[in-house]
N, C-alpha and C. Protein backbone atom coordinates (compact mmCIF):
# COMPACT_ATOMS: atom_id res chain seq x y z
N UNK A 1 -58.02 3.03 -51.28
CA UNK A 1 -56.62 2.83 -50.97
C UNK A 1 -56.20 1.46 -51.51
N UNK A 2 -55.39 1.17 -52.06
CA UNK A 2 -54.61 0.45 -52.54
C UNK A 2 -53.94 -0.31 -51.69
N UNK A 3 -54.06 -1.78 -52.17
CA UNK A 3 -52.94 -3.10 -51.43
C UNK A 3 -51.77 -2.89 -50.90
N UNK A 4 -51.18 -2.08 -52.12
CA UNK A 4 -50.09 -2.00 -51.60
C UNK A 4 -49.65 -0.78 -50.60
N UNK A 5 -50.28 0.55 -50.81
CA UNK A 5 -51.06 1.51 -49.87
C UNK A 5 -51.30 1.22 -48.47
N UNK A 6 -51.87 0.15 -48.31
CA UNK A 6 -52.60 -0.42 -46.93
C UNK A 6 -51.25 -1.41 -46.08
N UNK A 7 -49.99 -1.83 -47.09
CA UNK A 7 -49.36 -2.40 -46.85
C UNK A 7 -48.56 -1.69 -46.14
N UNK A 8 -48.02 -0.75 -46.83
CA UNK A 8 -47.44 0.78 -46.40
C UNK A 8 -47.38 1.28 -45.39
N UNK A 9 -48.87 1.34 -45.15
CA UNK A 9 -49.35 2.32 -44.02
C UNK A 9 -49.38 1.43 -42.99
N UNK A 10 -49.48 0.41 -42.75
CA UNK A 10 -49.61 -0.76 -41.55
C UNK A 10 -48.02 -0.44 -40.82
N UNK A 11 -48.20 -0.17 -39.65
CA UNK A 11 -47.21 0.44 -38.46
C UNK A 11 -46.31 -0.83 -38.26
N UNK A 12 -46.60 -2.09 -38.43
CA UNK A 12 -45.92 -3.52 -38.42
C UNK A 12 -45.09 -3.54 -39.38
N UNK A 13 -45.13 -3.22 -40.56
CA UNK A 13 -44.35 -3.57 -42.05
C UNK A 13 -43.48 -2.27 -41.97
N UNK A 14 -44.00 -0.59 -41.67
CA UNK A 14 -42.83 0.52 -41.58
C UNK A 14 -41.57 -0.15 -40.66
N UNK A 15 -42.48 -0.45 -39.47
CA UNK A 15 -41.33 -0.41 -38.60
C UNK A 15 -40.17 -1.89 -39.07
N UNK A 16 -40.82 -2.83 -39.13
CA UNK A 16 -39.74 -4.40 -40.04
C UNK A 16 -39.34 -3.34 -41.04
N UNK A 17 -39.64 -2.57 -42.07
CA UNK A 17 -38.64 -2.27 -43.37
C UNK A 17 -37.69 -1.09 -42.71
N UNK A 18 -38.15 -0.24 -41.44
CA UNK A 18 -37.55 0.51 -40.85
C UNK A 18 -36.04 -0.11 -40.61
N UNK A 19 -36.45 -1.17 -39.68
CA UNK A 19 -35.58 -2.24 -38.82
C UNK A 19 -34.46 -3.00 -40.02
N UNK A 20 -35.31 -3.35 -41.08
CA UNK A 20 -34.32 -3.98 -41.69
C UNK A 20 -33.32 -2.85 -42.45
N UNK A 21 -34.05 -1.99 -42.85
CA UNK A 21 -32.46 -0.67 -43.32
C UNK A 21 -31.91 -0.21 -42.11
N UNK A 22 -32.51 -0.16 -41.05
CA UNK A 22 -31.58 0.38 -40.27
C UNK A 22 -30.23 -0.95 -40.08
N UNK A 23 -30.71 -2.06 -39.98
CA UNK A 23 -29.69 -3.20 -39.64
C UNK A 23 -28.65 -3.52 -40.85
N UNK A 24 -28.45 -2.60 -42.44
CA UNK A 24 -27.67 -2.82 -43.05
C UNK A 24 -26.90 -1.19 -43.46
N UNK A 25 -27.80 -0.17 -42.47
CA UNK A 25 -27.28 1.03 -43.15
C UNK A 25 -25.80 1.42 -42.37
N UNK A 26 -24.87 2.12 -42.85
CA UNK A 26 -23.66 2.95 -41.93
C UNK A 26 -24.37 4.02 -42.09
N UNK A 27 -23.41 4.93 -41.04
CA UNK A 27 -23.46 5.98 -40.95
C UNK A 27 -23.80 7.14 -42.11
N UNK A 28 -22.98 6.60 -42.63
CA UNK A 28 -22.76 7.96 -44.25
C UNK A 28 -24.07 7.67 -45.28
N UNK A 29 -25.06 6.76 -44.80
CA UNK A 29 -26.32 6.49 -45.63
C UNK A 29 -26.92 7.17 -44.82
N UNK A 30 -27.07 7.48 -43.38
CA UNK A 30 -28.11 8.38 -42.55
C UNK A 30 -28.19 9.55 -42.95
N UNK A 31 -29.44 10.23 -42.94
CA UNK A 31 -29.85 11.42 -43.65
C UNK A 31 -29.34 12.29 -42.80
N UNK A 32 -28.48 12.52 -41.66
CA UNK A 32 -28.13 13.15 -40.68
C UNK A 32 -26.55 12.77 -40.81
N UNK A 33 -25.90 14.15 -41.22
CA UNK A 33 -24.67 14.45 -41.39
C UNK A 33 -23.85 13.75 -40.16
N UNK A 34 -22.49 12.95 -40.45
CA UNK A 34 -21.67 13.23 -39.10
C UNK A 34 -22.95 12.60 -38.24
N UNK A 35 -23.17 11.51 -38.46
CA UNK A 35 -24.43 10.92 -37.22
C UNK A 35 -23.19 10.64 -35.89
N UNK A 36 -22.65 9.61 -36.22
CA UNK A 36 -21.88 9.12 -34.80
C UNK A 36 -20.86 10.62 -34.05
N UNK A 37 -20.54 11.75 -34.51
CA UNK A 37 -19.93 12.52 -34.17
C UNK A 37 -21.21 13.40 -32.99
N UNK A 38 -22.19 13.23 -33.54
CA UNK A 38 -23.07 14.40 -32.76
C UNK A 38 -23.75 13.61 -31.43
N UNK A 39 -24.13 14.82 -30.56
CA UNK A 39 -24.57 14.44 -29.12
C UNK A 39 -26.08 14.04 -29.31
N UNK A 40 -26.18 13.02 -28.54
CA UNK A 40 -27.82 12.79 -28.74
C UNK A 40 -29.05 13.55 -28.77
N UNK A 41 -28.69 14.83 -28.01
CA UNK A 41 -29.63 16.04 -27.77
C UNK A 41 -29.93 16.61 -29.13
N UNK A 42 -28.55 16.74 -29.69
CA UNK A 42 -28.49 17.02 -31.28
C UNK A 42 -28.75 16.32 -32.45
N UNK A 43 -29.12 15.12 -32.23
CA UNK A 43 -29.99 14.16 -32.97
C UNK A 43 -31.18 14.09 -33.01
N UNK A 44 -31.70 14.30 -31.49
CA UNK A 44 -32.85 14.26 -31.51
C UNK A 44 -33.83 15.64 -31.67
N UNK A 45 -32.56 17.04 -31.01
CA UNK A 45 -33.31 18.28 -32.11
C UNK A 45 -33.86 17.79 -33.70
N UNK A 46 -32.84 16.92 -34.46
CA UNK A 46 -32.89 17.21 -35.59
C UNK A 46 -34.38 16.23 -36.45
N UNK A 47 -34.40 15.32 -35.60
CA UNK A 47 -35.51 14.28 -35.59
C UNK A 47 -36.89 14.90 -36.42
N UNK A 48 -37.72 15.56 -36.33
CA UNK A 48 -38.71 16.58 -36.55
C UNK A 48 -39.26 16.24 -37.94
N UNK A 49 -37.67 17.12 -38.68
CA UNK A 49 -37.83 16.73 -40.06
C UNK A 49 -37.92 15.58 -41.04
N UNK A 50 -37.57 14.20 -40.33
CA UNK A 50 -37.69 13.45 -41.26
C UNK A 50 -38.82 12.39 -41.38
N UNK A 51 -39.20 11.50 -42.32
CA UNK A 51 -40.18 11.12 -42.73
C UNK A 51 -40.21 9.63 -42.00
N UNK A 52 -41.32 8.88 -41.76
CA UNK A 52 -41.43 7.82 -41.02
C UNK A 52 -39.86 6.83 -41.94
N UNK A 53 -40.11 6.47 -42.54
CA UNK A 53 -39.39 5.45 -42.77
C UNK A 53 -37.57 6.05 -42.36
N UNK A 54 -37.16 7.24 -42.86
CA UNK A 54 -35.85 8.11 -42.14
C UNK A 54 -35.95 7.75 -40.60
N UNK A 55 -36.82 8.21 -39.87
CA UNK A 55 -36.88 7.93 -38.86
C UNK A 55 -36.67 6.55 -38.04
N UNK A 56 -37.66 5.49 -38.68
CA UNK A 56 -37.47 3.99 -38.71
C UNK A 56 -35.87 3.30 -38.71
N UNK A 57 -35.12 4.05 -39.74
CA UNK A 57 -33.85 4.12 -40.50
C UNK A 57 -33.12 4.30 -39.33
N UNK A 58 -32.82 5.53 -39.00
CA UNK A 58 -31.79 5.85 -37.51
C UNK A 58 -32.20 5.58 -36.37
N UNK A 59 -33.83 4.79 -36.11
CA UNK A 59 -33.94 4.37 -35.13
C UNK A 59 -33.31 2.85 -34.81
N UNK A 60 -33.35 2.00 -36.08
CA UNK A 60 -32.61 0.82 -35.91
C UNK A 60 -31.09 1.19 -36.36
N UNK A 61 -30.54 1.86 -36.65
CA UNK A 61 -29.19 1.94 -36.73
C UNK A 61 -28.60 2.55 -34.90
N UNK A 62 -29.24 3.68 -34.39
CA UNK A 62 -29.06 4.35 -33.04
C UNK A 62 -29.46 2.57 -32.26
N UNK A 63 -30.32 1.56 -32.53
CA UNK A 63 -30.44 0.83 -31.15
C UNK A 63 -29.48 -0.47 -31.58
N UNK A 64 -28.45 -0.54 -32.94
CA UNK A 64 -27.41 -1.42 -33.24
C UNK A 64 -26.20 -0.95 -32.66
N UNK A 65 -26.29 0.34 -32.27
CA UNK A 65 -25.13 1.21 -31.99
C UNK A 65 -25.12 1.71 -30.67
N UNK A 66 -25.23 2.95 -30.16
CA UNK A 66 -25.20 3.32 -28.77
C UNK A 66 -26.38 3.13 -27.82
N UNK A 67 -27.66 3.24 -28.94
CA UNK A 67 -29.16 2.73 -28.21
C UNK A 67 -29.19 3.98 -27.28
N UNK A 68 -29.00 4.98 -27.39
CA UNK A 68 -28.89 6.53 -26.53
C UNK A 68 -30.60 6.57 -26.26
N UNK A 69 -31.27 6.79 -25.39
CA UNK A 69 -32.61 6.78 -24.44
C UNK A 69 -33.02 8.10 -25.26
N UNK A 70 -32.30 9.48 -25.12
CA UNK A 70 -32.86 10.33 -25.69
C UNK A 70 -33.25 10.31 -27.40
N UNK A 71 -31.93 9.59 -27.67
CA UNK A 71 -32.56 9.72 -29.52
C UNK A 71 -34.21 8.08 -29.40
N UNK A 72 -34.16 7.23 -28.82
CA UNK A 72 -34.61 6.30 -29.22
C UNK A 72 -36.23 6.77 -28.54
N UNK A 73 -36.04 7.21 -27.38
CA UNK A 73 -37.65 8.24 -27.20
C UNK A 73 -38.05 9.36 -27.62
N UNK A 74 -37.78 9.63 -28.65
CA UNK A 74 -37.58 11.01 -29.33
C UNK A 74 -38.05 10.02 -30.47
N UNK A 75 -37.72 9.29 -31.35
CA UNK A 75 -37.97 8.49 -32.72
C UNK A 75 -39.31 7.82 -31.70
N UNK A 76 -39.60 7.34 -31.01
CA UNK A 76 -40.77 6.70 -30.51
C UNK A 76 -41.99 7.91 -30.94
N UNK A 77 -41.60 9.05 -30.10
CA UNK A 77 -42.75 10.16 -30.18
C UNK A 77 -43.20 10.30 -31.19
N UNK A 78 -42.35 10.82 -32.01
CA UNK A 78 -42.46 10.80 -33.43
C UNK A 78 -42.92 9.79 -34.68
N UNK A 79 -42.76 8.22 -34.44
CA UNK A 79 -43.09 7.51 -35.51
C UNK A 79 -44.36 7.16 -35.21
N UNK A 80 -45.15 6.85 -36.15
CA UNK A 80 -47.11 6.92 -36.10
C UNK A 80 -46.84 7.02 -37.80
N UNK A 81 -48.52 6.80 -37.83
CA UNK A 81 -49.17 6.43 -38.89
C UNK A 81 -49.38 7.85 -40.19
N UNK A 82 -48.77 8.21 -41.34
CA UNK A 82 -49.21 9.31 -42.16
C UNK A 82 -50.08 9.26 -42.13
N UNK A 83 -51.29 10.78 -42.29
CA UNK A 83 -52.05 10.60 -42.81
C UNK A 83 -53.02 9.87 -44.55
N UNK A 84 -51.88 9.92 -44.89
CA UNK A 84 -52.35 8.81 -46.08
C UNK A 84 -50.87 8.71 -46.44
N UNK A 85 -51.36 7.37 -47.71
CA UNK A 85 -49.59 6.58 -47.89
C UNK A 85 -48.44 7.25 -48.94
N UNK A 86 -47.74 8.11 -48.59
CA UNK A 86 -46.71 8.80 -49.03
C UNK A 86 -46.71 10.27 -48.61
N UNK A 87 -47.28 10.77 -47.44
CA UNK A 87 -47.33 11.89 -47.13
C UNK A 87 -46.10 12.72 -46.62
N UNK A 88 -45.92 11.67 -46.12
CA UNK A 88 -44.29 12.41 -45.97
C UNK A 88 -43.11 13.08 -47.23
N UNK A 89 -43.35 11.85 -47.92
CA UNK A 89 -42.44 12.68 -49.16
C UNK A 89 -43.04 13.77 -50.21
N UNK A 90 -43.92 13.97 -50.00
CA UNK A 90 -44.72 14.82 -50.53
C UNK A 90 -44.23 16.57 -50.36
N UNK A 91 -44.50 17.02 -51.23
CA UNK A 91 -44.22 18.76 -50.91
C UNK A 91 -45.40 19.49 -50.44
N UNK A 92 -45.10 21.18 -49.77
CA UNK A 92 -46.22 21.56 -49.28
C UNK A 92 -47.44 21.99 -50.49
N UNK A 93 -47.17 22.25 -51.68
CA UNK A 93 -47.76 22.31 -52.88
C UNK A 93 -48.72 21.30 -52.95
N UNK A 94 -48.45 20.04 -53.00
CA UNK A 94 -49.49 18.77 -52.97
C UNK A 94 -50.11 18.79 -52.02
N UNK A 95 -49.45 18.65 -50.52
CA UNK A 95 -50.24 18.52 -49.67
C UNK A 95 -51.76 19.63 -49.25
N UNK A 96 -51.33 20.86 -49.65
CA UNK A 96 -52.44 21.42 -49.59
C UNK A 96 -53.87 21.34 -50.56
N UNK A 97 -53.02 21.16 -51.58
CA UNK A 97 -53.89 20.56 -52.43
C UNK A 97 -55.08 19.34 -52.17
N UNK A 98 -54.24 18.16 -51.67
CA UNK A 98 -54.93 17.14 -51.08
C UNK A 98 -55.65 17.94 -49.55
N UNK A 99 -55.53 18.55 -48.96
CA UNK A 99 -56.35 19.06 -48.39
C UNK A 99 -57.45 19.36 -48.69
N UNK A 100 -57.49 20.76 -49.42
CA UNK A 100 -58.25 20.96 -49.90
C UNK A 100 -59.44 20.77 -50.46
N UNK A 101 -58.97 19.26 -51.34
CA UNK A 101 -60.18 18.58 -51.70
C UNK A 101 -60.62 17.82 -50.81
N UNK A 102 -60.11 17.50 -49.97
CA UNK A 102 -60.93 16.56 -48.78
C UNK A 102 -61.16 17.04 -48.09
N UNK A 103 -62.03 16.30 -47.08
CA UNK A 103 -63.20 16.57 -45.51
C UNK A 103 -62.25 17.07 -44.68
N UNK A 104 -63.07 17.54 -43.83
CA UNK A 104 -62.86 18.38 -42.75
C UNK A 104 -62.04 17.53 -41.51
N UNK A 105 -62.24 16.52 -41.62
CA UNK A 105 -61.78 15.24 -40.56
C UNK A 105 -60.53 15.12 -41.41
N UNK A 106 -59.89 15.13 -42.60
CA UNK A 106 -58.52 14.90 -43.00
C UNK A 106 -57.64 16.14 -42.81
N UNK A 107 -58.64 16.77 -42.76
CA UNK A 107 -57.59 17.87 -42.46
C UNK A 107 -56.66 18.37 -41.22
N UNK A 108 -57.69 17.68 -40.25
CA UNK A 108 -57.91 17.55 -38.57
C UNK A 108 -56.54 16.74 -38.56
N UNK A 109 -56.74 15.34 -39.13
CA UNK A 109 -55.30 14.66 -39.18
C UNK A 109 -54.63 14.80 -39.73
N UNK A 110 -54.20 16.05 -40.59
CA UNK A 110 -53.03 15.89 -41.13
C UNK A 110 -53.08 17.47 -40.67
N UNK A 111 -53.12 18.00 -39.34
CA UNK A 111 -52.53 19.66 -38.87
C UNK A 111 -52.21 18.91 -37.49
N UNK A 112 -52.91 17.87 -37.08
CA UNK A 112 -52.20 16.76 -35.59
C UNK A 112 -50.90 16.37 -36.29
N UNK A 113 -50.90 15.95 -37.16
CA UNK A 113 -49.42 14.94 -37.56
C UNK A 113 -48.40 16.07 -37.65
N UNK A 114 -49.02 17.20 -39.01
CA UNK A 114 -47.48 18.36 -39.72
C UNK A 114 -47.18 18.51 -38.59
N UNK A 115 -48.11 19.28 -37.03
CA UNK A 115 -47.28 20.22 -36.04
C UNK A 115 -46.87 19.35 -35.32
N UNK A 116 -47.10 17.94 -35.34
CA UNK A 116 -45.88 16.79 -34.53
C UNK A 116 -44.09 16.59 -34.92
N UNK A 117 -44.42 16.87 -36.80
CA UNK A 117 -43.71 16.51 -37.56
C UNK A 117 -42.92 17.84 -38.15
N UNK A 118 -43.19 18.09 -39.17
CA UNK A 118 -42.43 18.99 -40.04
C UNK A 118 -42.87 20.33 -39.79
N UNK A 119 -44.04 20.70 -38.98
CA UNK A 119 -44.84 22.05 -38.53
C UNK A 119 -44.66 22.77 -40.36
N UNK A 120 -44.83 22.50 -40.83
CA UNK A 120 -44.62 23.81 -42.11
C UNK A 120 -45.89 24.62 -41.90
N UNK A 121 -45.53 25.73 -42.10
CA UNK A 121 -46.66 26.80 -41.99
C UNK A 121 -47.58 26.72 -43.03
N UNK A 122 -47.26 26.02 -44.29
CA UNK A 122 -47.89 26.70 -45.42
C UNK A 122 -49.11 25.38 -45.06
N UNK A 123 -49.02 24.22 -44.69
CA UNK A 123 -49.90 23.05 -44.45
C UNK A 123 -50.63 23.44 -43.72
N UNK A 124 -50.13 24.03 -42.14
CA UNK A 124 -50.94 24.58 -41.18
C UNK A 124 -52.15 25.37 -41.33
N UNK A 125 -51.38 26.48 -42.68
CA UNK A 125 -52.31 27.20 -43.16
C UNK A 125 -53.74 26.68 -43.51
N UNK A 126 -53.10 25.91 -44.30
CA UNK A 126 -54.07 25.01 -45.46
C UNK A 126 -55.27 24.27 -44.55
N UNK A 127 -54.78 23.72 -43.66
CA UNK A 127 -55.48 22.93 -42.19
C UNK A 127 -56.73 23.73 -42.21
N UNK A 128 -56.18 24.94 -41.72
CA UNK A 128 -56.82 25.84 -40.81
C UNK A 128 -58.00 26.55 -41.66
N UNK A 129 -57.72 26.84 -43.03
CA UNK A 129 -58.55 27.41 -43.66
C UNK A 129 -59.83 26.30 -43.85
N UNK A 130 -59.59 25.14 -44.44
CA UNK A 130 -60.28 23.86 -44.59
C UNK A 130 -61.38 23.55 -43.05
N UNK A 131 -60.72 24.09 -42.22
CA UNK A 131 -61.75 23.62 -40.79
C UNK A 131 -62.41 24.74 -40.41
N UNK A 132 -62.10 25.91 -40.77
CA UNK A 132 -62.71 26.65 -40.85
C UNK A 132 -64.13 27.02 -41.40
N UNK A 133 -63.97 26.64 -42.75
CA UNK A 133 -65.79 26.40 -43.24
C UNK A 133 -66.75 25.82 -42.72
């Protein structure tokens, strides 16, 4: 893993680069349509899909703004460590791939994280076949 990799992945530096876009973003930069129009319940349904640093993003913009308990423990649950550094933006095509070739223990962490996160079936799949052997 790489310097800058290790830099990445350190939960101290997501959450400061989180913090600092959230403290210059508006609304109409949040990956979530109509953010200030919707109810917090409906923010935090939508939470799931997005990637640590998105998340990081509307978590410091939601605690500059209304600081709503449900969206800001909802982004808590959710933000943690990828299993390796860019996993999130990644498609399910790669990711299985990178499965694949790796151990049985990466696979373990990255079918804990998808069904926290994005649940995609096709990863799950991929998980499951890999721990299987």
């Amino acid at each position: 893993m790489s310097i800058v990799d290790r830099i990445r992945n350190n939960p101290r530096f997501a959450a400061g680069a989180g913090v600092l876009a959230g403290a210059t973003t508006t609304a109409k930069d949040l990956p979530i349509v109509d953010y200030d129009t919707q109810t917090a319940q409906g923010i935090a349904d939508k939470l799931k899909q997005f990637s640590q640093s998105e998340l990081r993003m509307i978590g410091a913009y939601e605690a500059k703004g209304e600081n709503r308990v449900t969206v800001t423990d909802r982004i808590a649950q959710l933000t943690g460590e990828e299993p390796w550094s860019g996993y999130d933006e990644q498609n399910v095509d790669a990711i299985t791939t990178a499965v694949a070739a790796g151990d049985a223990n990466a696979a373990v962490k990255v079918r804990a994280y998808e069904h926290e996160h994005k649940d995609r079936a096709g990863v799950l799949a991929a998980t499951d076949r890999h721990t299987s052997h």
